[in-house]
C-alpha atoms as a PDB file:
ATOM      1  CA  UNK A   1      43.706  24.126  39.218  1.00  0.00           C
ATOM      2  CA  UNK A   2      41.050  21.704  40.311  1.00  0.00           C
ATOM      3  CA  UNK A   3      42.499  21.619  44.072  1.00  0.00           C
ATOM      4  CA  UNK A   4      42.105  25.581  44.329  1.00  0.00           C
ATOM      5  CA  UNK A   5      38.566  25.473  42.898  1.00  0.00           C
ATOM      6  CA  UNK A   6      37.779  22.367  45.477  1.00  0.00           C
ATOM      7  CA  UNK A   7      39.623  24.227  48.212  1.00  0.00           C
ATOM      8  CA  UNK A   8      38.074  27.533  47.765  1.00  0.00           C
ATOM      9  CA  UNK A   9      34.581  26.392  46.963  1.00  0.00           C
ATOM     10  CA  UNK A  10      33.657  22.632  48.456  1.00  0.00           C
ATOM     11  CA  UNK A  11      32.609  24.207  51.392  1.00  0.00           C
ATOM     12  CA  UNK A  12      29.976  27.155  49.402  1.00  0.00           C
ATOM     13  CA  UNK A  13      27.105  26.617  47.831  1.00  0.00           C
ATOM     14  CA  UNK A  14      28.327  27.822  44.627  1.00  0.00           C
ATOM     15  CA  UNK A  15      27.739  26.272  40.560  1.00  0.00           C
ATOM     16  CA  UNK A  16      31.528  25.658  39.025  1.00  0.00           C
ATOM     17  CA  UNK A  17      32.103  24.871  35.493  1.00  0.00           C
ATOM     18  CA  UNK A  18      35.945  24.086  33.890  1.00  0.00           C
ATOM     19  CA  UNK A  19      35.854  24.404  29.954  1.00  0.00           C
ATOM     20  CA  UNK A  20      37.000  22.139  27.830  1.00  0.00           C
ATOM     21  CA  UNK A  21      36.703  23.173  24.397  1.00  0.00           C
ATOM     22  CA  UNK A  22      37.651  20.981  21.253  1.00  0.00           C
ATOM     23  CA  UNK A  23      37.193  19.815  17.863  1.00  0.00           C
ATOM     24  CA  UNK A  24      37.231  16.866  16.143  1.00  0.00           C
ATOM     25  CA  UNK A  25      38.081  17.418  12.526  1.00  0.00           C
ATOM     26  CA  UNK A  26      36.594  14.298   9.490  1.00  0.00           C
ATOM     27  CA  UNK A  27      36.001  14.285   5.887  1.00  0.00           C
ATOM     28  CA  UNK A  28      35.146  17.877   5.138  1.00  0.00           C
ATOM     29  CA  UNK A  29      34.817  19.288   1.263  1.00  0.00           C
ATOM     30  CA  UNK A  30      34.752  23.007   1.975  1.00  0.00           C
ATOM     31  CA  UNK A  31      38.056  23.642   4.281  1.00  0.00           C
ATOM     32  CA  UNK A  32      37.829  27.201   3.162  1.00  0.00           C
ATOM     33  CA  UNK A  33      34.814  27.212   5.640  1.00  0.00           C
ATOM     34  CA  UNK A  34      36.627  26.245   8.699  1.00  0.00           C
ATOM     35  CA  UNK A  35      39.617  28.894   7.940  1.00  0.00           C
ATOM     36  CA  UNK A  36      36.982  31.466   7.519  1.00  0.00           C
ATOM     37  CA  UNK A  37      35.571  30.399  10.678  1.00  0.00           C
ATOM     38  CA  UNK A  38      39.004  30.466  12.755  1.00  0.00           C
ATOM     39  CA  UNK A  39      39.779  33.513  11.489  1.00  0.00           C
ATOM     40  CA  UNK A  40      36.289  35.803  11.844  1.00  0.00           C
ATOM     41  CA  UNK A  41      35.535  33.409  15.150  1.00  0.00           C
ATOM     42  CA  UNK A  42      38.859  34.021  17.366  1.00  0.00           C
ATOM     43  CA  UNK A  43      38.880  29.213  17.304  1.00  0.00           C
ATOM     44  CA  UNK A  44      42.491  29.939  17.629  1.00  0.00           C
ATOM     45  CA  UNK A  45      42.147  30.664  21.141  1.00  0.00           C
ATOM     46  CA  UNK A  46      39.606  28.575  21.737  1.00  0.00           C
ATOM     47  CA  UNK A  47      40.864  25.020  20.118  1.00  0.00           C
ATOM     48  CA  UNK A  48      42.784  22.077  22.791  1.00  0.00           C
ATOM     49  CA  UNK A  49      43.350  19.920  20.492  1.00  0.00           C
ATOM     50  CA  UNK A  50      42.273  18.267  17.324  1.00  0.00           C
ATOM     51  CA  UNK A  51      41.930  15.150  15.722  1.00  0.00           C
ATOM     52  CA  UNK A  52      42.389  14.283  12.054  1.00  0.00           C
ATOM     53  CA  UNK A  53      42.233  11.109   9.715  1.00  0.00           C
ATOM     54  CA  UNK A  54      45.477  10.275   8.005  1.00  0.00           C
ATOM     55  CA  UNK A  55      44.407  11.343   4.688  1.00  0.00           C
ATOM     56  CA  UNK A  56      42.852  14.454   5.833  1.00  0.00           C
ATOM     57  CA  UNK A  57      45.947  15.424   8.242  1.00  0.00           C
ATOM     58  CA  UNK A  58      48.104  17.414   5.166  1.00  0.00           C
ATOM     59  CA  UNK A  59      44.771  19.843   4.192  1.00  0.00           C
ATOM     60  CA  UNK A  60      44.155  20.649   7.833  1.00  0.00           C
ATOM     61  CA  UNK A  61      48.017  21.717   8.790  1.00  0.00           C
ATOM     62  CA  UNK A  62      47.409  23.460   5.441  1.00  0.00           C
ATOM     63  CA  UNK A  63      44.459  25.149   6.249  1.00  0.00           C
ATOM     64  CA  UNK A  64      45.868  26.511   9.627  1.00  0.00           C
ATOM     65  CA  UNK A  65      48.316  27.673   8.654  1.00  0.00           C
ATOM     66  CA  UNK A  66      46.201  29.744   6.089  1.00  0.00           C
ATOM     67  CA  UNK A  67      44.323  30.896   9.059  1.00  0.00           C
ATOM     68  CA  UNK A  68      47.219  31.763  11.321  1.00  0.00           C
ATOM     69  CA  UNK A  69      48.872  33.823   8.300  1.00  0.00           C
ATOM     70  CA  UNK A  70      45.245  35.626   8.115  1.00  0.00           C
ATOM     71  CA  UNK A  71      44.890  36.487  11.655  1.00  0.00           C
ATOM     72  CA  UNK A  72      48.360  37.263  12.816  1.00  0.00           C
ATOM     73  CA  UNK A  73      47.723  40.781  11.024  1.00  0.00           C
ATOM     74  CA  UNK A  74      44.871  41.414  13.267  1.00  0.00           C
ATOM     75  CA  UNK A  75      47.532  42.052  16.454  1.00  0.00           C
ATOM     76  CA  UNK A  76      45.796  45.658  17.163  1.00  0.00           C
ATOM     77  CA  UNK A  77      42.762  47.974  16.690  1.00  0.00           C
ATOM     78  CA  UNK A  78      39.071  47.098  18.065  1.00  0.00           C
ATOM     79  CA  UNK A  79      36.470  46.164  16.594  1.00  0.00           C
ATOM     80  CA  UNK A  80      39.092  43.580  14.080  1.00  0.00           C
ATOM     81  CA  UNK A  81      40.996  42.482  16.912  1.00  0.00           C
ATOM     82  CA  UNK A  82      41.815  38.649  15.930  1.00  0.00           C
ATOM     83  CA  UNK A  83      44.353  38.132  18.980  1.00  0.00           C
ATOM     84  CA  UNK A  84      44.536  39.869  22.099  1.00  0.00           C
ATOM     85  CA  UNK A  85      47.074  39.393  25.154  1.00  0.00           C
ATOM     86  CA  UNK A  86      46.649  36.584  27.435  1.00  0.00           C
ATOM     87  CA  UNK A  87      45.910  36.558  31.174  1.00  0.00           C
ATOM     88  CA  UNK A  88      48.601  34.692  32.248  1.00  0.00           C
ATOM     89  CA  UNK A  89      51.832  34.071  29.876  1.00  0.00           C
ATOM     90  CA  UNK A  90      53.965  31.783  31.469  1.00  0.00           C
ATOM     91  CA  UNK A  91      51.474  28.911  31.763  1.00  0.00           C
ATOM     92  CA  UNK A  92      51.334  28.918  27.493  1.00  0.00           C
ATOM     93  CA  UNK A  93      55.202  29.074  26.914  1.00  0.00           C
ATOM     94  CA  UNK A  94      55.768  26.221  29.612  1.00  0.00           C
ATOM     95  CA  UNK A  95      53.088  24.176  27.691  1.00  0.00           C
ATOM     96  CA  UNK A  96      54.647  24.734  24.945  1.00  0.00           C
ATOM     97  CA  UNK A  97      58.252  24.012  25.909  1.00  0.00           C
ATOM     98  CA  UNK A  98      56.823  20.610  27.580  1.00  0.00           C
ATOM     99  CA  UNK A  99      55.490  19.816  24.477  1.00  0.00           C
ATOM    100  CA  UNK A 100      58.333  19.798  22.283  1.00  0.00           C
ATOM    101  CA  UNK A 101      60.102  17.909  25.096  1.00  0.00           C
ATOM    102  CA  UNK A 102      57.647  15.185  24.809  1.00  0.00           C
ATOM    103  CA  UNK A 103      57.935  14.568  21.411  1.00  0.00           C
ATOM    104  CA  UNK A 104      55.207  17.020  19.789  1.00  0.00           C
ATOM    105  CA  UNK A 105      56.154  18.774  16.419  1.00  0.00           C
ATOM    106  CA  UNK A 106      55.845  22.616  16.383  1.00  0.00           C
ATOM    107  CA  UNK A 107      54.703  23.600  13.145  1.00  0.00           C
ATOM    108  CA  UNK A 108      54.438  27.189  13.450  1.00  0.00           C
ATOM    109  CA  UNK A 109      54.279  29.669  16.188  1.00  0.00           C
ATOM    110  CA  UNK A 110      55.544  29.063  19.271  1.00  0.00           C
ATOM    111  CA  UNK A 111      56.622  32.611  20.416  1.00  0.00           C
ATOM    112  CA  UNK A 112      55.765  35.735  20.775  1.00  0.00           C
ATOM    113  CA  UNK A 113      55.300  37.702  18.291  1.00  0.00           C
ATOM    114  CA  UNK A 114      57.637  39.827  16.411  1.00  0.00           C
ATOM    115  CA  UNK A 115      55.678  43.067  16.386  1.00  0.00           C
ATOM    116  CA  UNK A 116      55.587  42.791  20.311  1.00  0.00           C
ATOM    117  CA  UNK A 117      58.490  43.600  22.760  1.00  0.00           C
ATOM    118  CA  UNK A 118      56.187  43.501  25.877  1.00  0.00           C
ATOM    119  CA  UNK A 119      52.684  42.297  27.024  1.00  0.00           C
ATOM    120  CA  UNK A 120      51.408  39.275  27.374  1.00  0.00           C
ATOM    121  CA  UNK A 121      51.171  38.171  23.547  1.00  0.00           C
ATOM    122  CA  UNK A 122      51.760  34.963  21.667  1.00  0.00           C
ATOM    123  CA  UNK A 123      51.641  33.678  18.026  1.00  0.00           C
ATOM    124  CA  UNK A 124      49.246  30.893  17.521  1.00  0.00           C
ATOM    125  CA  UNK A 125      50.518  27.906  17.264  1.00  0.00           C
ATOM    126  CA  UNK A 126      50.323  24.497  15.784  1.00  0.00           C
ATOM    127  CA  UNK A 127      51.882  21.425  16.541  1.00  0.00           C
ATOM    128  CA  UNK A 128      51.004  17.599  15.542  1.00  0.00           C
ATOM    129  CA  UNK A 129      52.873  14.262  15.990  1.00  0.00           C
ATOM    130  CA  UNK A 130      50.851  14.774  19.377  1.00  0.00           C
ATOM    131  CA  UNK A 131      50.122  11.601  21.656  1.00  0.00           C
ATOM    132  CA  UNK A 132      47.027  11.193  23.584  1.00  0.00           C
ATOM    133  CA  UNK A 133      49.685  11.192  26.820  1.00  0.00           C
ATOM    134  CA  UNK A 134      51.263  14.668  26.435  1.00  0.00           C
ATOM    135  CA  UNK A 135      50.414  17.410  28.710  1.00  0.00           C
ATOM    136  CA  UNK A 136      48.680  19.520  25.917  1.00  0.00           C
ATOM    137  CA  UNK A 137      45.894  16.604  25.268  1.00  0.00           C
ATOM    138  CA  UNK A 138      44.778  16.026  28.721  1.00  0.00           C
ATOM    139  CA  UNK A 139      44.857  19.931  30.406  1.00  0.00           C
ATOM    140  CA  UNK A 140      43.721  23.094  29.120  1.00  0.00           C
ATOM    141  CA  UNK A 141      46.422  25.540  28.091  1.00  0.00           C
ATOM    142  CA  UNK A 142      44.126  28.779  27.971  1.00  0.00           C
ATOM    143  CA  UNK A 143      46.430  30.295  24.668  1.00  0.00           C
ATOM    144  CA  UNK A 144      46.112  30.079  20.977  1.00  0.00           C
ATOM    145  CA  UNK A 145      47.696  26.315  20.516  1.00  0.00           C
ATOM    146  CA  UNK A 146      46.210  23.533  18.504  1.00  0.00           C
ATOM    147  CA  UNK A 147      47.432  19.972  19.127  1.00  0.00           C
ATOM    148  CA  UNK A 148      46.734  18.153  15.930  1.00  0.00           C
ATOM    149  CA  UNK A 149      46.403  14.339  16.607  1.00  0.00           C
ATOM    150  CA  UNK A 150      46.385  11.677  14.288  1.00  0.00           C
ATOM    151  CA  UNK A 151      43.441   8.894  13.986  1.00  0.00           C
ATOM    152  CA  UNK A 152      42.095   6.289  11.857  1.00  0.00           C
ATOM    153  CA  UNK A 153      38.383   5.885  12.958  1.00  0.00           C
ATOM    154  CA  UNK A 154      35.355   7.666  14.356  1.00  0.00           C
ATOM    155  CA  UNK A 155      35.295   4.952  17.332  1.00  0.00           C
ATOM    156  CA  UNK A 156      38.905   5.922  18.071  1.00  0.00           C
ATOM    157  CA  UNK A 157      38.410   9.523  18.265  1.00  0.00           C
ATOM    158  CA  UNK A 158      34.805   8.777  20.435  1.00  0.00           C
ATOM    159  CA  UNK A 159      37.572   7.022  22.437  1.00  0.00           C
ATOM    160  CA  UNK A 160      40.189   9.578  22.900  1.00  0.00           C
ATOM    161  CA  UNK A 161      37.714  12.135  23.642  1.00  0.00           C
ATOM    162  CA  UNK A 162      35.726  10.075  26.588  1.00  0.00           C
ATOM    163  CA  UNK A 163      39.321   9.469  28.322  1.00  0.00           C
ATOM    164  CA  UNK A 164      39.757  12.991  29.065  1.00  0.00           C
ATOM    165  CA  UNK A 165      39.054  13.753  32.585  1.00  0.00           C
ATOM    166  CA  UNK A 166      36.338  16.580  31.359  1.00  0.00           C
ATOM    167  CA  UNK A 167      33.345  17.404  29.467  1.00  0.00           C
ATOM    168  CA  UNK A 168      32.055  20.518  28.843  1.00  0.00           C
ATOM    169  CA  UNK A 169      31.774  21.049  24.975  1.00  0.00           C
ATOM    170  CA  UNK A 170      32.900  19.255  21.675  1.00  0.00           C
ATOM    171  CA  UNK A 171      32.984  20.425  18.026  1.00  0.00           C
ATOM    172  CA  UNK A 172      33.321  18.238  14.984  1.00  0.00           C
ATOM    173  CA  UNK A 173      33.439  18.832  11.145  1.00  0.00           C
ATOM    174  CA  UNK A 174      31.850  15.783   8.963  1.00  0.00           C
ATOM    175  CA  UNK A 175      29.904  16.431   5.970  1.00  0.00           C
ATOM    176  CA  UNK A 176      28.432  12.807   7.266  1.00  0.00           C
ATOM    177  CA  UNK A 177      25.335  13.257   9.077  1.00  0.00           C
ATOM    178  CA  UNK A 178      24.979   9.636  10.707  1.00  0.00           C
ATOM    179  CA  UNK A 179      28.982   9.832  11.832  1.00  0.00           C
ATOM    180  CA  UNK A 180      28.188  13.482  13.293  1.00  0.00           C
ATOM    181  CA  UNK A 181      25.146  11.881  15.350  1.00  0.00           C
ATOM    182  CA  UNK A 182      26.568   8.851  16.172  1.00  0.00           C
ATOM    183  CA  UNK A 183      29.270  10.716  17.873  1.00  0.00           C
ATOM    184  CA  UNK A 184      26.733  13.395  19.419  1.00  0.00           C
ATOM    185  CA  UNK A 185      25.355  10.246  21.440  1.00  0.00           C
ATOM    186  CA  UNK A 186      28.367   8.534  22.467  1.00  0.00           C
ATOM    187  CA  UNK A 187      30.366  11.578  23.385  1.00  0.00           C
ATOM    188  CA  UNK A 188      30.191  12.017  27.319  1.00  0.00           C
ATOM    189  CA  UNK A 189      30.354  16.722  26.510  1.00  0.00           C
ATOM    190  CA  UNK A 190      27.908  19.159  27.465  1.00  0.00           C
ATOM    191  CA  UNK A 191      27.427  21.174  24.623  1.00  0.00           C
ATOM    192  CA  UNK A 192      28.460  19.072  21.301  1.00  0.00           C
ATOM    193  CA  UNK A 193      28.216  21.778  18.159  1.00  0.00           C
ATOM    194  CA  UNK A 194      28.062  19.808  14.772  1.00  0.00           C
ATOM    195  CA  UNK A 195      29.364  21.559  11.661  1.00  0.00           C
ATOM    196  CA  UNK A 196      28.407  25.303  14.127  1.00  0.00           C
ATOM    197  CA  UNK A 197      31.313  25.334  16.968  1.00  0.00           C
ATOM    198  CA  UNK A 198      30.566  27.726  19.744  1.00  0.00           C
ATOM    199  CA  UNK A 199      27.247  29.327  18.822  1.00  0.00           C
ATOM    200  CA  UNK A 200      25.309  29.554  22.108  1.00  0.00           C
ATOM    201  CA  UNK A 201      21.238  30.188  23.001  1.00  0.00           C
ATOM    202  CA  UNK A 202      20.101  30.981  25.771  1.00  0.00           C
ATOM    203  CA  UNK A 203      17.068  28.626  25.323  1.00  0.00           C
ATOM    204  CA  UNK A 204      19.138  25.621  25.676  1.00  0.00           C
ATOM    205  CA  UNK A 205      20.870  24.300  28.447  1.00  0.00           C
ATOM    206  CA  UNK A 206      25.122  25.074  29.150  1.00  0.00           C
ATOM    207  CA  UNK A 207      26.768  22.990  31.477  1.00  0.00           C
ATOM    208  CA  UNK A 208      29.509  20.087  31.307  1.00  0.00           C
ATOM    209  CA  UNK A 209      29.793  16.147  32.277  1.00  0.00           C
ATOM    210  CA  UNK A 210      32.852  14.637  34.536  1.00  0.00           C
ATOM    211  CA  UNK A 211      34.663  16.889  35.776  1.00  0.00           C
ATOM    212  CA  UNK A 212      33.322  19.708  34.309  1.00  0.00           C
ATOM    213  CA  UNK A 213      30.831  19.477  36.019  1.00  0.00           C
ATOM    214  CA  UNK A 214      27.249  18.525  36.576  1.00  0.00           C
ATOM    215  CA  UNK A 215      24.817  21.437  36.768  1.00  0.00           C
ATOM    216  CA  UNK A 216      23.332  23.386  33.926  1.00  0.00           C
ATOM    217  CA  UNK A 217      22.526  26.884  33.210  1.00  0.00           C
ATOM    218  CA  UNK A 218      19.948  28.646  30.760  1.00  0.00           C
ATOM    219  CA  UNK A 219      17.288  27.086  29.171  1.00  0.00           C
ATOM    220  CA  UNK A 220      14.831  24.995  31.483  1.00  0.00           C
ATOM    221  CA  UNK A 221      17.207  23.384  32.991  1.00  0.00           C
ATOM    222  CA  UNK A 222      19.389  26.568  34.471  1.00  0.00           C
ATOM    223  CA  UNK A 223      15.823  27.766  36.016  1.00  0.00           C
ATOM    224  CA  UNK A 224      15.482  24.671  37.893  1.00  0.00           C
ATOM    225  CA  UNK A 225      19.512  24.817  39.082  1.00  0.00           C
ATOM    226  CA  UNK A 226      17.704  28.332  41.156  1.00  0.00           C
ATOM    227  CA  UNK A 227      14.859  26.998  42.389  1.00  0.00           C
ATOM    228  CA  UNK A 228      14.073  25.636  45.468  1.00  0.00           C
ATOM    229  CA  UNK A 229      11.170  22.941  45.383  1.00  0.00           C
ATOM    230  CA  UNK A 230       8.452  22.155  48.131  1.00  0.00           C
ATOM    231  CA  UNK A 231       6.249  18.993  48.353  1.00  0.00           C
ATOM    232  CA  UNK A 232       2.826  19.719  49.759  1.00  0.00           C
ATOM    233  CA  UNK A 233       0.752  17.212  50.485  1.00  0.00           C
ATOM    234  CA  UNK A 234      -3.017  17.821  51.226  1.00  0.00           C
ATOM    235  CA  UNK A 235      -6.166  14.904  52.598  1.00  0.00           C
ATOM    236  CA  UNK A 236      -9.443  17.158  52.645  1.00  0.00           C
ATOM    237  CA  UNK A 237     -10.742  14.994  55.645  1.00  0.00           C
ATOM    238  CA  UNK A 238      -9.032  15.397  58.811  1.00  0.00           C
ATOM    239  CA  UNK A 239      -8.978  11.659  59.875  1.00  0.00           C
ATOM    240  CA  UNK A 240      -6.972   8.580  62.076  1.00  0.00           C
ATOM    241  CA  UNK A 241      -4.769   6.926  59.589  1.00  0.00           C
ATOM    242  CA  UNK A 242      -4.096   3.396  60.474  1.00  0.00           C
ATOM    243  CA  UNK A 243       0.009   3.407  59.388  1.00  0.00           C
ATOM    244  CA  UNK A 244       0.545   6.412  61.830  1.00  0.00           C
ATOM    245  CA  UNK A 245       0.827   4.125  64.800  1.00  0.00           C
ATOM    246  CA  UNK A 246       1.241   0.153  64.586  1.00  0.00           C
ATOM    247  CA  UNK A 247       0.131  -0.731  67.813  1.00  0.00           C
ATOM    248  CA  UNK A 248      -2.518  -1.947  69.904  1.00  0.00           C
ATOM    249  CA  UNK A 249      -2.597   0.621  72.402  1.00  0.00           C
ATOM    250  CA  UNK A 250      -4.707  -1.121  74.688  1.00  0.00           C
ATOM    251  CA  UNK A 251      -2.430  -4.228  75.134  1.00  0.00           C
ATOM    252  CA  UNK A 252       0.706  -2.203  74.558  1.00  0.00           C
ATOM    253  CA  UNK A 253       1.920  -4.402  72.095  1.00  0.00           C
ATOM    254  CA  UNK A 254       2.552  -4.301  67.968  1.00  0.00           C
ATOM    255  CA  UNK A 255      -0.273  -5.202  66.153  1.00  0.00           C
END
């Protein structure tokens, strides 16, 4: 809640950051890559919300679902964990109940899961006929739920993403190099991964734009966030300088 972190911290000298995570899907000939990918890289939890071109909208419900099948078996163990609990439950199911409300389709999900009388778990879950104006588009729900909304153009989806209040990362698919930089510029995002969502080094710099902030950390950038800078200035010859004082101290008066 962006009035708890202003209330708590406007007053400290302290560096916030609010995530925003997302992914903005385009022509892409190897969708078995990006279901590999959500499945062995957890992007269920870590999606908003997603945008898709009409012709490409069927493969992608397609291919999550794929995905979700795949890592709904991972529910328990360690080191093949694919979804854990959540931190906080209720938020997710009342996102998820204001969605439908609004309009959104649920595809799949949308509860907990069946192997799971208690904790804090929930299916992932996919919806689409999503509107730029719902809820789930324009605040972060923290659980495994992937908007899927529908557009027709690159400049559209530039659009839809700078109208979010935040900024701190952005992930898109293209097999189209000069769309994928073209959007890279225009994109007001922190972090924008191209074709590689969420792979991090520490030699670059992390932060986000907006409302996500504006301070960076790692890389060269994060040194300079904790350093403190000092101007010296140094004349060799200890001397009058005439712009130290304008006046014509005999006569009292400005020269």
């Amino acid at each position: 809640n962006l009035d708890t972190l202003n209330k708590n911290y406007s007053n400290k000298t302290k560096l916030i950051y609010v995530e925003n995570p997302g992914s903005n899907t385009f022509e892409f000939q190897d969708l078995k890559k990006i279901i590999s990918f959500s499945k062995k890289k957890k992007i269920l939890t870590a999606i908003d919300n997603t945008w898709a071109t009409p012709y490409f909208l069927k493969p992608i419900k397609i291919g999550f679902d794929l995905s979700i099948v795949s890592a709904t078996k991972y529910y328990s163990g360690h080191s093949d964990v694919m979804g854990g609990s959540l931190a906080v439950s209720k938020r997710v199911f009342n996102k998820v109940n204001r969605a439908q409300n609004e309009g959104a389709r649920l595809l799949c999900g949308g509860g907990r899961p069946e192997q799971f009388e208690k904790g804090y778990f929930y299916s992932p879950t996919v919806f689409d006929q999503v509107t730029s104006e719902m809820e789930m588009m324009n605040v972060e729900t923290f659980g495994p739920i992937i908007p899927i909304q529908k557009i027709k153009t690159l400049e559209e989806a530039i659009e839809l993403t700078n109208n979010s209040q935040y900024g701190l990362g952005c992930n898109i698919y293209t097999n189209d190099m000069e769309k994928a930089l073209t959007a890279a510029d225009d994109i007001k995002a922190g972090s924008f991964w191209i074709n590689d969502p969420l792979t991090d080094n520490e030699a670059a710099p992390f932060g986000g734009m907006k409302m996500s902030g504006g301070g960076r950390e790692l890389g060269i950038e994060g040194l300079d966030e904790f350093r403190e800078s000092k101007h010296i200035l140094i004349d060799y010859q200890i001397r009058k300088k005439d712009y130290w004082f304008p006046y014509d101290l005999d006569e009292g008066r400005k020269t």
